[in-house]
C-alpha atoms as a PDB file:
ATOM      1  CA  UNK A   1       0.000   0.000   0.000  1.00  0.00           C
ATOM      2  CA  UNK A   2       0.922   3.179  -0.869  1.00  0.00           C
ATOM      3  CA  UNK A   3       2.478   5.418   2.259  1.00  0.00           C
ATOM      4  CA  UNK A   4       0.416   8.991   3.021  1.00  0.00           C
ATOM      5  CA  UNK A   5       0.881  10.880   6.422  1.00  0.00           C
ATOM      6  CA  UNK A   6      -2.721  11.045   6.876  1.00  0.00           C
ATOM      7  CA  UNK A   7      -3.766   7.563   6.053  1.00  0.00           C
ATOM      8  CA  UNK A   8      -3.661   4.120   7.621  1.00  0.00           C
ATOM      9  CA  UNK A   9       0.399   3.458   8.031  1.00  0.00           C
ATOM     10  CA  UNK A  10       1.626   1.249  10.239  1.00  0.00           C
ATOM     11  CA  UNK A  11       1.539   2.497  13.263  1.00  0.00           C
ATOM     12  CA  UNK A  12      -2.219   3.935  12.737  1.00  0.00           C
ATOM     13  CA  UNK A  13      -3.153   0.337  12.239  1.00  0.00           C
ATOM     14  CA  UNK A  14      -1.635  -0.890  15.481  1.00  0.00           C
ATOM     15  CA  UNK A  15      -3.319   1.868  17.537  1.00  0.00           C
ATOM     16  CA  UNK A  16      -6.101   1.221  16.084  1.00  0.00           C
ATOM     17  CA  UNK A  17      -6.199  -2.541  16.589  1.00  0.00           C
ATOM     18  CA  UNK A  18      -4.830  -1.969  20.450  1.00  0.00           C
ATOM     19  CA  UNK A  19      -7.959   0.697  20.969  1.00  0.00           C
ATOM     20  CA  UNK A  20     -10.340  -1.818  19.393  1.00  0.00           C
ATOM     21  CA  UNK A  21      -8.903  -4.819  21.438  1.00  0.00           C
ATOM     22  CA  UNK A  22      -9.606  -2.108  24.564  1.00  0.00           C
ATOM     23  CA  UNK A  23     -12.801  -0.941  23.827  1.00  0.00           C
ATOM     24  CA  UNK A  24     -14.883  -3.424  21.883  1.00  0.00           C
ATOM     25  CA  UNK A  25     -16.115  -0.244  19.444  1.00  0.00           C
ATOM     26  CA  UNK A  26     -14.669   0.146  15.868  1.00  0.00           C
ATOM     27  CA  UNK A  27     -16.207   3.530  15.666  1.00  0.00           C
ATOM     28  CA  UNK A  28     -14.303   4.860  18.990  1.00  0.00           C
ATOM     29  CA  UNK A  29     -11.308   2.501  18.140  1.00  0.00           C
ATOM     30  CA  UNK A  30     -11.326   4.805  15.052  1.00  0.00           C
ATOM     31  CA  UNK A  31     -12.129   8.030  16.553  1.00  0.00           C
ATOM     32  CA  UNK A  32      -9.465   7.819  18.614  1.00  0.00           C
ATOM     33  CA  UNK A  33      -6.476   7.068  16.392  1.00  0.00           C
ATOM     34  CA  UNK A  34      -7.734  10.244  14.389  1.00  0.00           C
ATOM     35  CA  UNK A  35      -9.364   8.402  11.429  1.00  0.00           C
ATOM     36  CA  UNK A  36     -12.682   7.713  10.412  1.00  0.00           C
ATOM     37  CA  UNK A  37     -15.379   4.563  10.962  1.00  0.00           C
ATOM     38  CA  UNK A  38     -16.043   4.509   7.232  1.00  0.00           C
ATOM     39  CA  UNK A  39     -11.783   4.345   6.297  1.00  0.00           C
ATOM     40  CA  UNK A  40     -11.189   1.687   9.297  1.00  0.00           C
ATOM     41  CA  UNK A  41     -13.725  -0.409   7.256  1.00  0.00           C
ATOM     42  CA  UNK A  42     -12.610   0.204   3.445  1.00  0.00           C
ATOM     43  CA  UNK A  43      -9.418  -0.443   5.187  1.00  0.00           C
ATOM     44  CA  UNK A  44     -10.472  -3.913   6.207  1.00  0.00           C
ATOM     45  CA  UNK A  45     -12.316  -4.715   2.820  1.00  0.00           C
ATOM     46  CA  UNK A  46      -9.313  -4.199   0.343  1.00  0.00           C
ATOM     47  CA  UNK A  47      -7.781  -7.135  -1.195  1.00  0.00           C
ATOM     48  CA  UNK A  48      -4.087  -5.744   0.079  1.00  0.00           C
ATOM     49  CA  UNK A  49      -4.976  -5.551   3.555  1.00  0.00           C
ATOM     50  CA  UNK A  50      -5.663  -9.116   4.216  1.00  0.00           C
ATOM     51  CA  UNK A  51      -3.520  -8.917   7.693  1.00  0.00           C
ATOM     52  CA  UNK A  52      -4.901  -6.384   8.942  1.00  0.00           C
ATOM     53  CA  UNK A  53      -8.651  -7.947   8.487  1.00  0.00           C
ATOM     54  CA  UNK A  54      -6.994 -10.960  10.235  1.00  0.00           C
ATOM     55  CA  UNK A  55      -5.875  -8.880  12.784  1.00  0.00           C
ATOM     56  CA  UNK A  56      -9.507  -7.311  13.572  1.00  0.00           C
ATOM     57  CA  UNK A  57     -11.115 -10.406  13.256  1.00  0.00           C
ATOM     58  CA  UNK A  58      -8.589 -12.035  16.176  1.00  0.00           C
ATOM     59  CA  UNK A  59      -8.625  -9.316  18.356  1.00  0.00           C
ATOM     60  CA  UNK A  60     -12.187  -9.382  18.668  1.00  0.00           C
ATOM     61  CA  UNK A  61     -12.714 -13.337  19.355  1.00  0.00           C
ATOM     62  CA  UNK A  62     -12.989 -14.215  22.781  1.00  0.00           C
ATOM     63  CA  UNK A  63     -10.120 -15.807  24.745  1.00  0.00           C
ATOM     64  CA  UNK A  64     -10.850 -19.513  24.930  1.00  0.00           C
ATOM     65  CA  UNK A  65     -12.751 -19.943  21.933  1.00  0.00           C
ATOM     66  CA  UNK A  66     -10.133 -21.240  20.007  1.00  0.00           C
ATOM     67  CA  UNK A  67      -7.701 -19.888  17.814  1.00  0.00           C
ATOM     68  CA  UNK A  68      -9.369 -17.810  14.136  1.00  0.00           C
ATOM     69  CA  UNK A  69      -8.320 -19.770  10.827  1.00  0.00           C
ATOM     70  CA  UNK A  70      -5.988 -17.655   8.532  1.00  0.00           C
ATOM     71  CA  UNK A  71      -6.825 -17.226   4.907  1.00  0.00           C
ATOM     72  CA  UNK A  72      -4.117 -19.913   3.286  1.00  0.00           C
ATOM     73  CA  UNK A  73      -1.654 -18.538   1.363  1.00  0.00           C
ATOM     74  CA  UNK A  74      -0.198 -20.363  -1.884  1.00  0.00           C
ATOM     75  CA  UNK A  75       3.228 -19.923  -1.106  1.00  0.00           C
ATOM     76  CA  UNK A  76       4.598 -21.251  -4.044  1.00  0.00           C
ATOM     77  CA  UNK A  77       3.353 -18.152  -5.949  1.00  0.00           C
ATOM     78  CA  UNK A  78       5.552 -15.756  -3.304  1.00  0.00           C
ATOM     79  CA  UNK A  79       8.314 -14.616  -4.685  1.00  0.00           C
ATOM     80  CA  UNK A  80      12.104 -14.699  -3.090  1.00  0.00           C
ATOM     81  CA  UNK A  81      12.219 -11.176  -3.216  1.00  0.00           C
ATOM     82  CA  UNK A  82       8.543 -10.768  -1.542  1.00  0.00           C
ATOM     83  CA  UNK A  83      10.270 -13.231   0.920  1.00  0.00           C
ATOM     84  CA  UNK A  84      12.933 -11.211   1.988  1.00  0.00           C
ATOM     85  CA  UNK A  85      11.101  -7.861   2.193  1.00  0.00           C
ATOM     86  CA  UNK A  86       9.374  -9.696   4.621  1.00  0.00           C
ATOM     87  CA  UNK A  87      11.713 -11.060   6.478  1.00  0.00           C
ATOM     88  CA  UNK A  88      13.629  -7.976   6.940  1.00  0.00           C
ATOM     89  CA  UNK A  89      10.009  -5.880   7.457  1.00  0.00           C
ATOM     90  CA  UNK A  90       9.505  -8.369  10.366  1.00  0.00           C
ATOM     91  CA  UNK A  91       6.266  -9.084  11.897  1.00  0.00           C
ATOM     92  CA  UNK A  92       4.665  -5.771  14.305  1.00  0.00           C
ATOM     93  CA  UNK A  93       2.790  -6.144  17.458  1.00  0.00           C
ATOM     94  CA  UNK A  94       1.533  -3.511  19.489  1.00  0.00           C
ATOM     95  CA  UNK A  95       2.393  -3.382  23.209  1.00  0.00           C
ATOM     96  CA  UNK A  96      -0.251  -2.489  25.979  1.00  0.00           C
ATOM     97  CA  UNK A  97       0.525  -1.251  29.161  1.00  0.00           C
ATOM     98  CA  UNK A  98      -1.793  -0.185  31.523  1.00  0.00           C
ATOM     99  CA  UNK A  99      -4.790  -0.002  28.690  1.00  0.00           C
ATOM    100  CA  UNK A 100      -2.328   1.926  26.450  1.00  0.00           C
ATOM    101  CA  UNK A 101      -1.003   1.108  23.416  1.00  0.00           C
ATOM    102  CA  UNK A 102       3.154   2.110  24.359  1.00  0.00           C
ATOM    103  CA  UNK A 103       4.886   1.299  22.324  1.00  0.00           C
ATOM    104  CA  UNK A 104       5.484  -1.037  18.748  1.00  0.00           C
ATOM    105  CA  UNK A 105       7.427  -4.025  18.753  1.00  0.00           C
ATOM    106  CA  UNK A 106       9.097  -5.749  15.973  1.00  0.00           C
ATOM    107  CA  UNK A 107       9.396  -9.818  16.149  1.00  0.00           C
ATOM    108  CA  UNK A 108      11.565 -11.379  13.564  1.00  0.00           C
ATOM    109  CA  UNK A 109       9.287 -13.529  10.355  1.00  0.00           C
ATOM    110  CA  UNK A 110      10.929 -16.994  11.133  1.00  0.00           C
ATOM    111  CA  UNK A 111       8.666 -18.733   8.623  1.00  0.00           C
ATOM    112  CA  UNK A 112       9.378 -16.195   5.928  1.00  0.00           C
ATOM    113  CA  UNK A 113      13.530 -17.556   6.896  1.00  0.00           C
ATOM    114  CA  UNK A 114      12.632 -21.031   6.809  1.00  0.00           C
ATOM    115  CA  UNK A 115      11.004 -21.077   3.624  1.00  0.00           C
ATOM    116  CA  UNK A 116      13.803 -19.488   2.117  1.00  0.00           C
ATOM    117  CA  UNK A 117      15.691 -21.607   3.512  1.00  0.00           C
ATOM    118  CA  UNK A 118      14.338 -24.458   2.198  1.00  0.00           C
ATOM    119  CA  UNK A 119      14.349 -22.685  -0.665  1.00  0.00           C
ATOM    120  CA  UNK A 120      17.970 -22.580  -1.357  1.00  0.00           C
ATOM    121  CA  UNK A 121      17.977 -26.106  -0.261  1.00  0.00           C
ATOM    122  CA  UNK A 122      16.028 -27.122  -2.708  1.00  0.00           C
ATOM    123  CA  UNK A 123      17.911 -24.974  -5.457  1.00  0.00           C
ATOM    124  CA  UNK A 124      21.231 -26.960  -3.839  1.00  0.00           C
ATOM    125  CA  UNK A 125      19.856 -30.196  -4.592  1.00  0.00           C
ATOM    126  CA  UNK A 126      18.947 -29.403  -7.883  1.00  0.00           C
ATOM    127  CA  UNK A 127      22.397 -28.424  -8.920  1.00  0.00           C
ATOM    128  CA  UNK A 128      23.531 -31.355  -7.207  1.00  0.00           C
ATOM    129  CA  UNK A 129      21.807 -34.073  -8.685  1.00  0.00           C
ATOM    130  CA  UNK A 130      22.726 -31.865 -12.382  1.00  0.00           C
ATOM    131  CA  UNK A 131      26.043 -32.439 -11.535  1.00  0.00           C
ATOM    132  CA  UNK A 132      26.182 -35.820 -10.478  1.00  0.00           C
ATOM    133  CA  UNK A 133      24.307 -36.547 -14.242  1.00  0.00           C
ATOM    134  CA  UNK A 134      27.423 -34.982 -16.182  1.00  0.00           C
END
């Protein structure tokens, strides 16, 4: 998505999913990260912004009722390079203290590593089993 100072960036997103894990209300979860009701939910229907429906839908099921199935992802149609944007983007999670949101933190994408990894692996093998042909 494309970055504007007055639109839903990162950190927007994570206030706004620590208000609405606080208060329940998309409409004051909204209000109070300074955007609108109406964005928050255009937001949540585009195509790009598959997370951060995720996101909304998890922080609003109730502890104990198990955990909320993620749209599947065809990883075979990601690309290496998508692979390491993401794995040097990281993964973001909001911290709450004291029914605040504090502070952002940044958790390293192991999966994103391991699937490169395997990646390479695999590309290894190939060349391996070319060479042992010759």
């Amino acid at each position: 998505m494309r970055l504007r100072s007055d639109g839903w960036n990162e950190l927007r997103q994570c206030a706004f999913l620590a208000e609405l894990y606080l208060t329940g209300s998309a409409s004051e979860a909204a209000r109070r990260v300074g955007m609108s009701r109406a964005s928050a939910y255009r937001l949540r229907g585009r195509e790009d912004a598959a997370d951060f429906a995720h996101a909304w839908d998890a922080v609003l099921t109730p502890p104990g009722s198990g955990r909320l199935a993620r749209p599947k992802r065809d990883w075979r149609k990601v690309t290496t390079r998508a692979l390491i944007e993401r794995l040097e983007a990281g993964l973001v999670q909001p911290v709450l203290y004291q029914g605040r949101m504090t502070a952002i933190r940044r958790k390293p994408d192991k999966t994103s590593l391991f699937r490169l990894l395997r990646r390479a692996d695999a590309g290894w093998a190939t060349l391996d089993r070319r060479e042992a042909g010759r």
